[in-house]
N, C-alpha and C. Protein backbone atom coordinates (compact mmCIF):
# COMPACT_ATOMS: atom_id res chain seq x y z
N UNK A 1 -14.36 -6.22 8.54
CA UNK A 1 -12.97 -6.62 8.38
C UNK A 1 -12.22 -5.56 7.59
N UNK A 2 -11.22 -4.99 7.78
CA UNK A 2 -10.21 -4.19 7.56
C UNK A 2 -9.56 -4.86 6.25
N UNK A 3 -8.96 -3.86 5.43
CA UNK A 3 -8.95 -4.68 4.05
C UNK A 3 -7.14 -3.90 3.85
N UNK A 4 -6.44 -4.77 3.90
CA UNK A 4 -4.48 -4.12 3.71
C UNK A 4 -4.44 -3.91 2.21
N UNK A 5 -4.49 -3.28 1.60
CA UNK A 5 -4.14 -3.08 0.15
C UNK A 5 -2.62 -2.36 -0.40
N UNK A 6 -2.08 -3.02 -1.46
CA UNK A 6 -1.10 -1.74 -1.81
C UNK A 6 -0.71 -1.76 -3.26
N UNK A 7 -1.14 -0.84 -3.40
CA UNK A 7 -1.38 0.27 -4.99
C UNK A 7 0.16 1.21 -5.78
N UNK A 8 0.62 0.13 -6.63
CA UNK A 8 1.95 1.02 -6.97
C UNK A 8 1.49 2.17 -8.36
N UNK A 9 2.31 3.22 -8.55
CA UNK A 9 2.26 4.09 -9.39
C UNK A 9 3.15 4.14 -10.36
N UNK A 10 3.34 5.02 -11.14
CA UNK A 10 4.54 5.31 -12.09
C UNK A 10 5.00 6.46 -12.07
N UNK A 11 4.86 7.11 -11.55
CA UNK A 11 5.40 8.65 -11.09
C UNK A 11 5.60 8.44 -9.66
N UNK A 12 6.75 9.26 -8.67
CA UNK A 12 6.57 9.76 -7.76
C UNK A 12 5.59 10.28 -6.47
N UNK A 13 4.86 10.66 -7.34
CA UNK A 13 3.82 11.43 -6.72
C UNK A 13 2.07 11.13 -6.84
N UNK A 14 2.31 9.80 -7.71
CA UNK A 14 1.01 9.08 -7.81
C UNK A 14 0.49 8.10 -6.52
N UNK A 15 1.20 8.14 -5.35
CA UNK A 15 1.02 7.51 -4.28
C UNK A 15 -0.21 8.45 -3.29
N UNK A 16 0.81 9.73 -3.55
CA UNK A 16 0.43 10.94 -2.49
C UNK A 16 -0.91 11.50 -3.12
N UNK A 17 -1.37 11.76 -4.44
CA UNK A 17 -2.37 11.80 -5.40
C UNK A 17 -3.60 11.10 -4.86
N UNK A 18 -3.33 10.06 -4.80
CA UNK A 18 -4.09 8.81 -4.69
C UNK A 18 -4.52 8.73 -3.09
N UNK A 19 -3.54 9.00 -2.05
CA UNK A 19 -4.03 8.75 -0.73
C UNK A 19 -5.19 10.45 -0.73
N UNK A 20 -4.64 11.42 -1.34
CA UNK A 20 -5.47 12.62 -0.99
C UNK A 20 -6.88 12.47 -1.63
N UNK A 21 -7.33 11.29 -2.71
CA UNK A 21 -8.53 11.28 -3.27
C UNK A 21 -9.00 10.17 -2.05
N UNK A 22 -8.31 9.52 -1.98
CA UNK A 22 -8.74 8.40 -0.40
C UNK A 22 -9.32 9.06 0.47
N UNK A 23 -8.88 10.68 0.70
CA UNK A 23 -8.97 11.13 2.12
C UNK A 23 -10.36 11.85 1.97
N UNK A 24 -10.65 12.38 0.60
CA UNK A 24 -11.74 13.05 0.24
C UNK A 24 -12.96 11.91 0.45
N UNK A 25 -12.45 10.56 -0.04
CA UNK A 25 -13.84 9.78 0.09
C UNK A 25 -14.04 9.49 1.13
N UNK A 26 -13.21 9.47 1.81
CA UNK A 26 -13.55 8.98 3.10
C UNK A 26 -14.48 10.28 3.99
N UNK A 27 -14.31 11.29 3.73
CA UNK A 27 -14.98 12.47 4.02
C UNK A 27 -16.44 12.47 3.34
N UNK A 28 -16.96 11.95 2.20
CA UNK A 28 -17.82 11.81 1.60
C UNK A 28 -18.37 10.09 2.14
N UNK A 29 -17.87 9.39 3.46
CA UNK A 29 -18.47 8.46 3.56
C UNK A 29 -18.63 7.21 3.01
N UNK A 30 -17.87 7.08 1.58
CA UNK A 30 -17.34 6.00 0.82
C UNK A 30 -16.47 5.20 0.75
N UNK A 31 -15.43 5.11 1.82
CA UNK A 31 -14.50 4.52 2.56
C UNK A 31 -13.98 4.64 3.54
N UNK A 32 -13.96 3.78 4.53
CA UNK A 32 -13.24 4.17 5.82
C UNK A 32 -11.52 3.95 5.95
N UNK A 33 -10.65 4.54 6.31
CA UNK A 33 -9.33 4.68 6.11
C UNK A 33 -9.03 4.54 7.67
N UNK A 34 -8.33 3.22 8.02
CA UNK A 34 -8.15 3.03 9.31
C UNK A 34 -6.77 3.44 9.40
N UNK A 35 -5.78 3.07 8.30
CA UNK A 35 -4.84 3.55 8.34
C UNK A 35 -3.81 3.85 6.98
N UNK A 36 -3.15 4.24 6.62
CA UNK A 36 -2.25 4.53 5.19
C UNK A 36 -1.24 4.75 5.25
N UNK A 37 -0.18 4.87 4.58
CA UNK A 37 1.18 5.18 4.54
C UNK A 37 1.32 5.23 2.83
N UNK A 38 2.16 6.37 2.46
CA UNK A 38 2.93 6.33 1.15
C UNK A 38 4.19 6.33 0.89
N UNK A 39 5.01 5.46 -0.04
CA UNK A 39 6.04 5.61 0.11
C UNK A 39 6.42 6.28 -1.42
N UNK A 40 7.58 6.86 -1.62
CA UNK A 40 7.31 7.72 -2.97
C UNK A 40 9.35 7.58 -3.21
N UNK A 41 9.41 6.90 -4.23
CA UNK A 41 11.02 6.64 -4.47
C UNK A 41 11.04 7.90 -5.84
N UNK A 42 11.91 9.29 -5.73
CA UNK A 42 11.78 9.86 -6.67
C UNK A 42 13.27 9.15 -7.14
N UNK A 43 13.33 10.31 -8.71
CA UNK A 43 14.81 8.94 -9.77
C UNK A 43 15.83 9.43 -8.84
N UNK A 44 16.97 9.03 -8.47
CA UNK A 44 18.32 9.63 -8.63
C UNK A 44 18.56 9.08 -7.06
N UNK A 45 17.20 8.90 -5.75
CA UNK A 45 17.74 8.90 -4.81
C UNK A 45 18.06 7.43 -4.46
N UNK A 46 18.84 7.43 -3.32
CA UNK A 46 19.38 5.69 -3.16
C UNK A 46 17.87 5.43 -2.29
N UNK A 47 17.37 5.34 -1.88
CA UNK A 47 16.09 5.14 -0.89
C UNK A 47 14.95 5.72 -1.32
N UNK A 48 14.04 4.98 -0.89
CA UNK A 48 13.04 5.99 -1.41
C UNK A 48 12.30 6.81 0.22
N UNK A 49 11.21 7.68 0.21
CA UNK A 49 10.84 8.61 1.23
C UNK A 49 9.72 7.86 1.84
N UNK A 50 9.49 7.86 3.27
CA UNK A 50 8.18 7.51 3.82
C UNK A 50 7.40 8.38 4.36
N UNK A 51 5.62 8.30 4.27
CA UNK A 51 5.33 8.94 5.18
C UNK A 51 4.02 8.21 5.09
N UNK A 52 3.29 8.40 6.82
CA UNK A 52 2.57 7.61 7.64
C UNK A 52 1.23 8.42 7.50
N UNK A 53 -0.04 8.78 7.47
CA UNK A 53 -0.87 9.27 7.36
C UNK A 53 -1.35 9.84 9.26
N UNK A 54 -0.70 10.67 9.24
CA UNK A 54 -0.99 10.65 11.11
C UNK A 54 -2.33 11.73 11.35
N UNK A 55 -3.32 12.22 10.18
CA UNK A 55 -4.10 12.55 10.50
C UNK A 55 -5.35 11.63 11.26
N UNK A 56 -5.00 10.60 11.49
CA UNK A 56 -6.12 9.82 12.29
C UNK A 56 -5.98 9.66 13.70
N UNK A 57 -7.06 9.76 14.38
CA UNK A 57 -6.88 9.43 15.84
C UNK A 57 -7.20 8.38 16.41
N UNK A 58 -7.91 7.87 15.41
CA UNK A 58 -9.15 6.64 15.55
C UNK A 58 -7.84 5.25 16.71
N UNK A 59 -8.50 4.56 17.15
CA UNK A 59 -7.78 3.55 17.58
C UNK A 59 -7.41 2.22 16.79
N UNK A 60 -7.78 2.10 15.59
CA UNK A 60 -7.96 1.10 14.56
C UNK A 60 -6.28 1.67 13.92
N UNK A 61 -6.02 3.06 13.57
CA UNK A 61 -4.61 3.05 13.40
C UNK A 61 -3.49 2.12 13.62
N UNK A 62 -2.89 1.98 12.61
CA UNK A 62 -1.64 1.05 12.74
C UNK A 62 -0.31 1.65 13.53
N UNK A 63 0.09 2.61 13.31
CA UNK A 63 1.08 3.35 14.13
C UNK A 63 2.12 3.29 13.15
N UNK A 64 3.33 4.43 13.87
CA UNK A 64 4.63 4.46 13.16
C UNK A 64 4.97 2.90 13.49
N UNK A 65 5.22 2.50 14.25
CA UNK A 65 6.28 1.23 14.94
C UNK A 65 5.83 -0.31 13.46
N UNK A 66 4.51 -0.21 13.50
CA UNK A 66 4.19 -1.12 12.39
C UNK A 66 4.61 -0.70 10.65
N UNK A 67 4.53 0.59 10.54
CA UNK A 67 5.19 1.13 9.28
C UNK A 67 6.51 0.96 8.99
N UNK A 68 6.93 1.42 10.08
CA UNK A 68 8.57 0.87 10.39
C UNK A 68 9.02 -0.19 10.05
N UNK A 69 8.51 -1.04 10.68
CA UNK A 69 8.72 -2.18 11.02
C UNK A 69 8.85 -2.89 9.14
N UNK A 70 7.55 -2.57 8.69
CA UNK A 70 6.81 -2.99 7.29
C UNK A 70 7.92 -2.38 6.66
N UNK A 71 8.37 -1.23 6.38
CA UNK A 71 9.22 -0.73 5.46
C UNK A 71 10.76 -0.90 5.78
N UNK A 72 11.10 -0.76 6.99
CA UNK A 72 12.53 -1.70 7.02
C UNK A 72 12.52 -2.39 6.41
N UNK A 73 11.60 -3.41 6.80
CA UNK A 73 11.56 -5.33 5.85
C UNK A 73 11.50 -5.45 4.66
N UNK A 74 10.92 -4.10 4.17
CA UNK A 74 11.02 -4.19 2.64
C UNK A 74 12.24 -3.45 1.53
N UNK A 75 12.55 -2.24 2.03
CA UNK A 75 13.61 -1.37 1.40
C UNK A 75 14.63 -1.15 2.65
N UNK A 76 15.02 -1.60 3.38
CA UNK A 76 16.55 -1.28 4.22
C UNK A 76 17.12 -2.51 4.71
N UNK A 77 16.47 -3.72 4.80
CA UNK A 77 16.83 -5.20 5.67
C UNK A 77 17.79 -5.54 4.34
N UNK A 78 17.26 -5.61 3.22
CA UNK A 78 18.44 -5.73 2.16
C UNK A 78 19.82 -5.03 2.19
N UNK A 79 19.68 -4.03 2.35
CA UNK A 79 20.66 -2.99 2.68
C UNK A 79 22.26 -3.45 3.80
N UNK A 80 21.30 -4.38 4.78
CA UNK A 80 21.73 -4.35 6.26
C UNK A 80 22.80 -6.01 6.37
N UNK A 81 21.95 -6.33 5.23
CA UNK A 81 23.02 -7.76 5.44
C UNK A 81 21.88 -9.28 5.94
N UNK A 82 22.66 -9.96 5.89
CA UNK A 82 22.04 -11.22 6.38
C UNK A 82 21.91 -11.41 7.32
N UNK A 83 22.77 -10.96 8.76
CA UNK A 83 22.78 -11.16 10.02
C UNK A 83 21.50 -10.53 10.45
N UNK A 84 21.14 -9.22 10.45
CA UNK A 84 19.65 -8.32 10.52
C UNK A 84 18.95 -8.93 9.95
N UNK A 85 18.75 -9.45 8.61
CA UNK A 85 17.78 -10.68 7.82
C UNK A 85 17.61 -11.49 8.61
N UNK A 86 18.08 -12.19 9.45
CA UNK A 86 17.54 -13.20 9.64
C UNK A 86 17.22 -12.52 11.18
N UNK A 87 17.67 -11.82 12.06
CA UNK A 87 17.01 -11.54 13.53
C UNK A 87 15.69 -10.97 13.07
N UNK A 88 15.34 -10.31 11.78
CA UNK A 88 14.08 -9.82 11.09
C UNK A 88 13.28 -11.49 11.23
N UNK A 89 13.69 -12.14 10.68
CA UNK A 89 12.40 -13.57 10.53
C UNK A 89 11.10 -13.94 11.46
N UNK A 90 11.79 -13.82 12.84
CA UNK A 90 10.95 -13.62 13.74
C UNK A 90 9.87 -12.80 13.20
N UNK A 91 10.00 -11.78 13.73
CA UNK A 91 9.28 -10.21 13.54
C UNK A 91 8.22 -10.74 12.13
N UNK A 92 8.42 -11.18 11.04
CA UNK A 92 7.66 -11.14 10.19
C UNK A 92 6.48 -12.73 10.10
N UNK A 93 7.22 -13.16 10.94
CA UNK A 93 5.84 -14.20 11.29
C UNK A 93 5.02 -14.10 11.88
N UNK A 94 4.88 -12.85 12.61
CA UNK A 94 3.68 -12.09 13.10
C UNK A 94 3.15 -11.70 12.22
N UNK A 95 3.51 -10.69 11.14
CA UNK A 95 2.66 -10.02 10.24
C UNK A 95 1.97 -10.91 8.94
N UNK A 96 2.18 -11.81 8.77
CA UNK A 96 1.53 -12.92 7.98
C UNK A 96 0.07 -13.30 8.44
N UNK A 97 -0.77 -13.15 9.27
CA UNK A 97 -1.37 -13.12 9.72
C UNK A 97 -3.11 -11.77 8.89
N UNK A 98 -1.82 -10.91 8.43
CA UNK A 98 -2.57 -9.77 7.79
C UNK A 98 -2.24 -9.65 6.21
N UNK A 99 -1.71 -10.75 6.00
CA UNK A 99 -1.19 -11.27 4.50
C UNK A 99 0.37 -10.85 3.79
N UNK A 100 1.21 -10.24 5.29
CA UNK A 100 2.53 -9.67 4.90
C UNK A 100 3.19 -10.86 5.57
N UNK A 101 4.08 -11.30 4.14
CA UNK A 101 5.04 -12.61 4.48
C UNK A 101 5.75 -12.28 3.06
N UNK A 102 7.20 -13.05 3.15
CA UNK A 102 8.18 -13.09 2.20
C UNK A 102 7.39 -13.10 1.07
N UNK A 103 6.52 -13.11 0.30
CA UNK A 103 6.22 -13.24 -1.22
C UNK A 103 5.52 -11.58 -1.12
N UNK A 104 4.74 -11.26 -0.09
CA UNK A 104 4.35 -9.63 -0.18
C UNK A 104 6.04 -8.95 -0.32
N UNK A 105 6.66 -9.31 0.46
CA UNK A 105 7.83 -8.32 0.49
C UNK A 105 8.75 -8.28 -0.71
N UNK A 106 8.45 -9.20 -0.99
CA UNK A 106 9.58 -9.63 -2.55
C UNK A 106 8.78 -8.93 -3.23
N UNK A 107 7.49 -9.44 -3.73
CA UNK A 107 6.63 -8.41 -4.77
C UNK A 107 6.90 -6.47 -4.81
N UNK A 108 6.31 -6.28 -3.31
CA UNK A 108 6.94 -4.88 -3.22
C UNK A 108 8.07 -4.46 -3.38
N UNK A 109 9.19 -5.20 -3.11
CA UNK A 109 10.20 -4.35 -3.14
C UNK A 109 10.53 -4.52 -4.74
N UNK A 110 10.53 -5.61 -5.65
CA UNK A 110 10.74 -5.61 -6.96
C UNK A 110 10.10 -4.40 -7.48
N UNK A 111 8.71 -3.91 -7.16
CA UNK A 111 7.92 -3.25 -8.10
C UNK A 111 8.43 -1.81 -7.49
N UNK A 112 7.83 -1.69 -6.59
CA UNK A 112 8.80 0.03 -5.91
C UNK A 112 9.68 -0.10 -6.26
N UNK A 113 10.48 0.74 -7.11
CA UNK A 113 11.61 1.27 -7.60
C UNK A 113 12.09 2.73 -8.24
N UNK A 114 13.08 3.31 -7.69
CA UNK A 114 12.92 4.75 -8.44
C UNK A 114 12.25 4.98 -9.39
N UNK A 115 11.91 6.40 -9.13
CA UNK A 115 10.85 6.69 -10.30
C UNK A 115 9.11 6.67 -9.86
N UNK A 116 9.16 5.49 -8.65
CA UNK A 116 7.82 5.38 -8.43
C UNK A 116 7.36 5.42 -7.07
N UNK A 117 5.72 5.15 -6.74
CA UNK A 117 5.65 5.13 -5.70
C UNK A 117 4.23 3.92 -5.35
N UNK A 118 3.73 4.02 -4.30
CA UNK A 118 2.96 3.20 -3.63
C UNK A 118 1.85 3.58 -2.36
N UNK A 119 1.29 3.29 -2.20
CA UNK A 119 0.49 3.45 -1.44
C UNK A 119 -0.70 2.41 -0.75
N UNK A 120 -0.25 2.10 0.94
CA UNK A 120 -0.34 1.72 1.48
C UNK A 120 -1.55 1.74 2.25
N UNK A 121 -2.67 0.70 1.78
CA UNK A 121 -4.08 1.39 2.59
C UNK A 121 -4.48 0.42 3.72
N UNK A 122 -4.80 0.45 4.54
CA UNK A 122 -5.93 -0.31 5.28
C UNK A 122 -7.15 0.83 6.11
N UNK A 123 -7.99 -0.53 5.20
CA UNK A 123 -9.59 0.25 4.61
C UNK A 123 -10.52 -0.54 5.17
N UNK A 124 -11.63 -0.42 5.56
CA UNK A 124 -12.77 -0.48 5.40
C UNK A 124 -14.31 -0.10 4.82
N UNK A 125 -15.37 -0.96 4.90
CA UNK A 125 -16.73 -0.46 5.01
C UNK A 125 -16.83 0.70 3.59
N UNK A 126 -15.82 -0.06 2.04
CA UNK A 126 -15.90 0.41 1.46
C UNK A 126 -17.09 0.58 0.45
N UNK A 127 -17.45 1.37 -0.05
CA UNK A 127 -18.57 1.46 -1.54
C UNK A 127 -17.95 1.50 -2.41
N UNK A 128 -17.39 -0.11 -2.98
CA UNK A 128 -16.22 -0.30 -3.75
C UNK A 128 -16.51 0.35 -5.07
N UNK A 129 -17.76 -0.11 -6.08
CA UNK A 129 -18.05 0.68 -7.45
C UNK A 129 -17.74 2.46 -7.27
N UNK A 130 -18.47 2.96 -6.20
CA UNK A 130 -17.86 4.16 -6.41
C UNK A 130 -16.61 5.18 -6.02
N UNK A 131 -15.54 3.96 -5.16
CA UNK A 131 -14.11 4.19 -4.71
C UNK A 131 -13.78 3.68 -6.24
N UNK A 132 -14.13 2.67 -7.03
CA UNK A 132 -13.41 2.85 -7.90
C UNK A 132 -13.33 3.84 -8.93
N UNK A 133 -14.72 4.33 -9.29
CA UNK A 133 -14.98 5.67 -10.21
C UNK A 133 -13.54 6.56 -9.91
N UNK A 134 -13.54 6.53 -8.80
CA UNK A 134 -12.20 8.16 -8.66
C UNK A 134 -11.27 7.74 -8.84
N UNK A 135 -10.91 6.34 -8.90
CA UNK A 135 -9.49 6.11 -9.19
C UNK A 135 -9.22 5.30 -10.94
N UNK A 136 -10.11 5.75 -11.50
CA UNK A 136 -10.27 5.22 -12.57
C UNK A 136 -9.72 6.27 -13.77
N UNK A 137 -8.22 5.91 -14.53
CA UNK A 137 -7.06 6.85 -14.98
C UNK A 137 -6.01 6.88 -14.48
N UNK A 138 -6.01 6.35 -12.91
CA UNK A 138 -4.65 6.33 -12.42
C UNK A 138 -3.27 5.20 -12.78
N UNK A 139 -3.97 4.28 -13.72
CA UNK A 139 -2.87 3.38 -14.10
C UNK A 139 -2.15 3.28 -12.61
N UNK A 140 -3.31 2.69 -11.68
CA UNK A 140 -2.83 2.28 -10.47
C UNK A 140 -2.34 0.67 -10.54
N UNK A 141 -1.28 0.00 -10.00
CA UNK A 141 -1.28 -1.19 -9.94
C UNK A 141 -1.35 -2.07 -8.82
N UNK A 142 -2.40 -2.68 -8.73
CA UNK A 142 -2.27 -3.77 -7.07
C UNK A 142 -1.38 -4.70 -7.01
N UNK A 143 -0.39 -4.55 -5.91
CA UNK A 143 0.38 -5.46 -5.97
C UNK A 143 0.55 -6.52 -4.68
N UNK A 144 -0.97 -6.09 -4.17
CA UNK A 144 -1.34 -7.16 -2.99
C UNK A 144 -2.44 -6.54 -2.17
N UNK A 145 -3.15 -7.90 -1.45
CA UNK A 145 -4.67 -7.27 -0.77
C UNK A 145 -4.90 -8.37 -0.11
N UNK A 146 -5.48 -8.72 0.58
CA UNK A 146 -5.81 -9.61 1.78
C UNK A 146 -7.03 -9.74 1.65
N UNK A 147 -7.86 -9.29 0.72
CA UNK A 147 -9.18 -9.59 0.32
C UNK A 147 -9.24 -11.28 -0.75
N UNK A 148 -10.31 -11.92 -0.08
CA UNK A 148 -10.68 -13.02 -1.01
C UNK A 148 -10.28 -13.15 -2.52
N UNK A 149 -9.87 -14.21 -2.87
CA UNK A 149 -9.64 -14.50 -4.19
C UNK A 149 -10.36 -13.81 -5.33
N UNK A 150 -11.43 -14.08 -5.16
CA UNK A 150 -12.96 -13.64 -6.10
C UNK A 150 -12.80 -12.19 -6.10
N UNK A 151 -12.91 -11.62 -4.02
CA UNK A 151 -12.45 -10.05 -4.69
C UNK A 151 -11.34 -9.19 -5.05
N UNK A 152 -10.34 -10.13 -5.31
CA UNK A 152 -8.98 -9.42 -5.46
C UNK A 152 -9.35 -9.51 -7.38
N UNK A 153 -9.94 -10.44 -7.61
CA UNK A 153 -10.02 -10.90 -8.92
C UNK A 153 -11.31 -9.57 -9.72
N UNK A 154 -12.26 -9.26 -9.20
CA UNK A 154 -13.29 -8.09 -9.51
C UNK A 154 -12.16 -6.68 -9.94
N UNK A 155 -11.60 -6.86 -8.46
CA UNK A 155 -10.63 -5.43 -7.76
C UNK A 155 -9.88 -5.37 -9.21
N UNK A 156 -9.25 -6.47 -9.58
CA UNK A 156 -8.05 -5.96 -10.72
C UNK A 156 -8.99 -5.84 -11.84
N UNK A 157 -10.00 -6.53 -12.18
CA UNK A 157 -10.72 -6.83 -13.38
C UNK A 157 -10.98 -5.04 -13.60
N UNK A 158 -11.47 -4.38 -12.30
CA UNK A 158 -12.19 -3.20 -12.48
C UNK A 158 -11.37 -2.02 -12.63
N UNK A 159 -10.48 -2.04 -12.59
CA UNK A 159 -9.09 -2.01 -12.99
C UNK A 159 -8.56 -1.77 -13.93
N UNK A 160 -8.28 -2.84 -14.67
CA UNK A 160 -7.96 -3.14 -15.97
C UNK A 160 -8.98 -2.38 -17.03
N UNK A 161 -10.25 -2.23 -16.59
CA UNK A 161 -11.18 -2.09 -17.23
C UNK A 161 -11.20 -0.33 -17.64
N UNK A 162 -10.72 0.39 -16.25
CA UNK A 162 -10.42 1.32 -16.43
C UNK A 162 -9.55 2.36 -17.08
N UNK A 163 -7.99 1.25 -17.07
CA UNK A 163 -7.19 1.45 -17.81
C UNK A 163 -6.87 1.61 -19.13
N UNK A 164 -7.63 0.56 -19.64
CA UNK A 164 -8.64 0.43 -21.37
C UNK A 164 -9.17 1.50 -21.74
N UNK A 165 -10.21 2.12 -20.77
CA UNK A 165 -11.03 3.25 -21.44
C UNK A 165 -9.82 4.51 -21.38
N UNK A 166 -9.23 4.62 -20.73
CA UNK A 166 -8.43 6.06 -20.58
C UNK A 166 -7.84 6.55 -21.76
C-alpha cells in the first residue's frame, strides 16, 4: 500500500532538501517514491511555486493533472471565489478516498505559508527506522498521512524525538 504523506518546513527550500534526500534513498533501496511534488512559498511572493517530481516513469505515478488538481484546491480555489468552490466539491470527493478531503486542505493551506514549504510524498515499501535517520534535524512537520493511527502516532513520536536531540 502506497503511503500519501506531507511534510511542511520552515524555510523555502526545506521541501526541495528533503525530496533530494528521498531521492538518494530511494536509490539506496530504502524507500520507494511512487510519486512527489514540492511546493516552496518563498516571503514576499503572492503564491507560492510548484513542482512535480517528473523523474519517474514508473506507472504508479500520480501525474501533473492530480497535482493540479491537489494544489488548485488548496492555494488558488480560495483565490477564485465561491462559484469555482463549489463546482470544485465534486472533484474532491474523489480524492478522499486517499485521505484528501476538506480538513487535509484546510490543514495545508493554514500551515504553507510564505516563508515555507512542503513536500508531497507518496511512498512505499519503506525501511521506516532508517528513512528516518536522514531526516532527523530537519524540524520537518507532518501535517497529514493516510497511514494507520498507531503509525502516524510512531511517525510523529520519531520525530519529535529527533527534534529534541538536535
Amino acid at each position: 500500500m502506497a503511503t500519501l504523506t506531507v511534510w511542511r518546513f520552515d524555510t523555502a527550500d526545506g521541501a526541495q532538501n528533503a525530496l533530494t534526500t528521498l531521492e538518494r534513498l530511494q536509490k539506496e533501496e530504502l524507500i520507494q517514491v511512487v510519486d512527489a511534488a514540492v511546493v516552496s512559498w518563498p516571503e514576499g511572493r503572492k503564491k507560492p511555486r510548484t513542482k512535480q517530481l517528473h523523474s519517474l516513469a514508473g506507472a504508479g505515478a500520480l501525474g501533473g493533472s492530480f497535482w493540479g488538481l491537489l494544489f488548485g484546491l488548496i492555494f488558488f480555489v480560495p483565490l477564485l471565489g465561491m462559484a469555482v468552490g463549489a463546482a470544485m466539491g465534486a472533484l474532491t470527493a474523489s480524492m478522499a478516498d486517499v485521505g484528501i478531503d476538506d480538513d487535509f486542505i484546510r490543514k495545508v493551506r493554514d500551515k504553507v505559508t510564505p516563508g515555507t514549504s512542503a513536500l508531497f510524498a507518496m511512498t512505499s515499501n519503506a525501511v521506516t527506522d532508517r528513512v528516518l535517520e536522514h531526516f532527523q534535524g530537519t524540524h520537518a512537520e507532518l501535517i497529514s498521512t493516510n497511514l494507520s493511527a498507531e503509525q502516524e502516532a510512531k511517525l510523529r513520536a520519531a520525530f519529535e524525538e529527533s527534534e529534541q536531540e538536535a
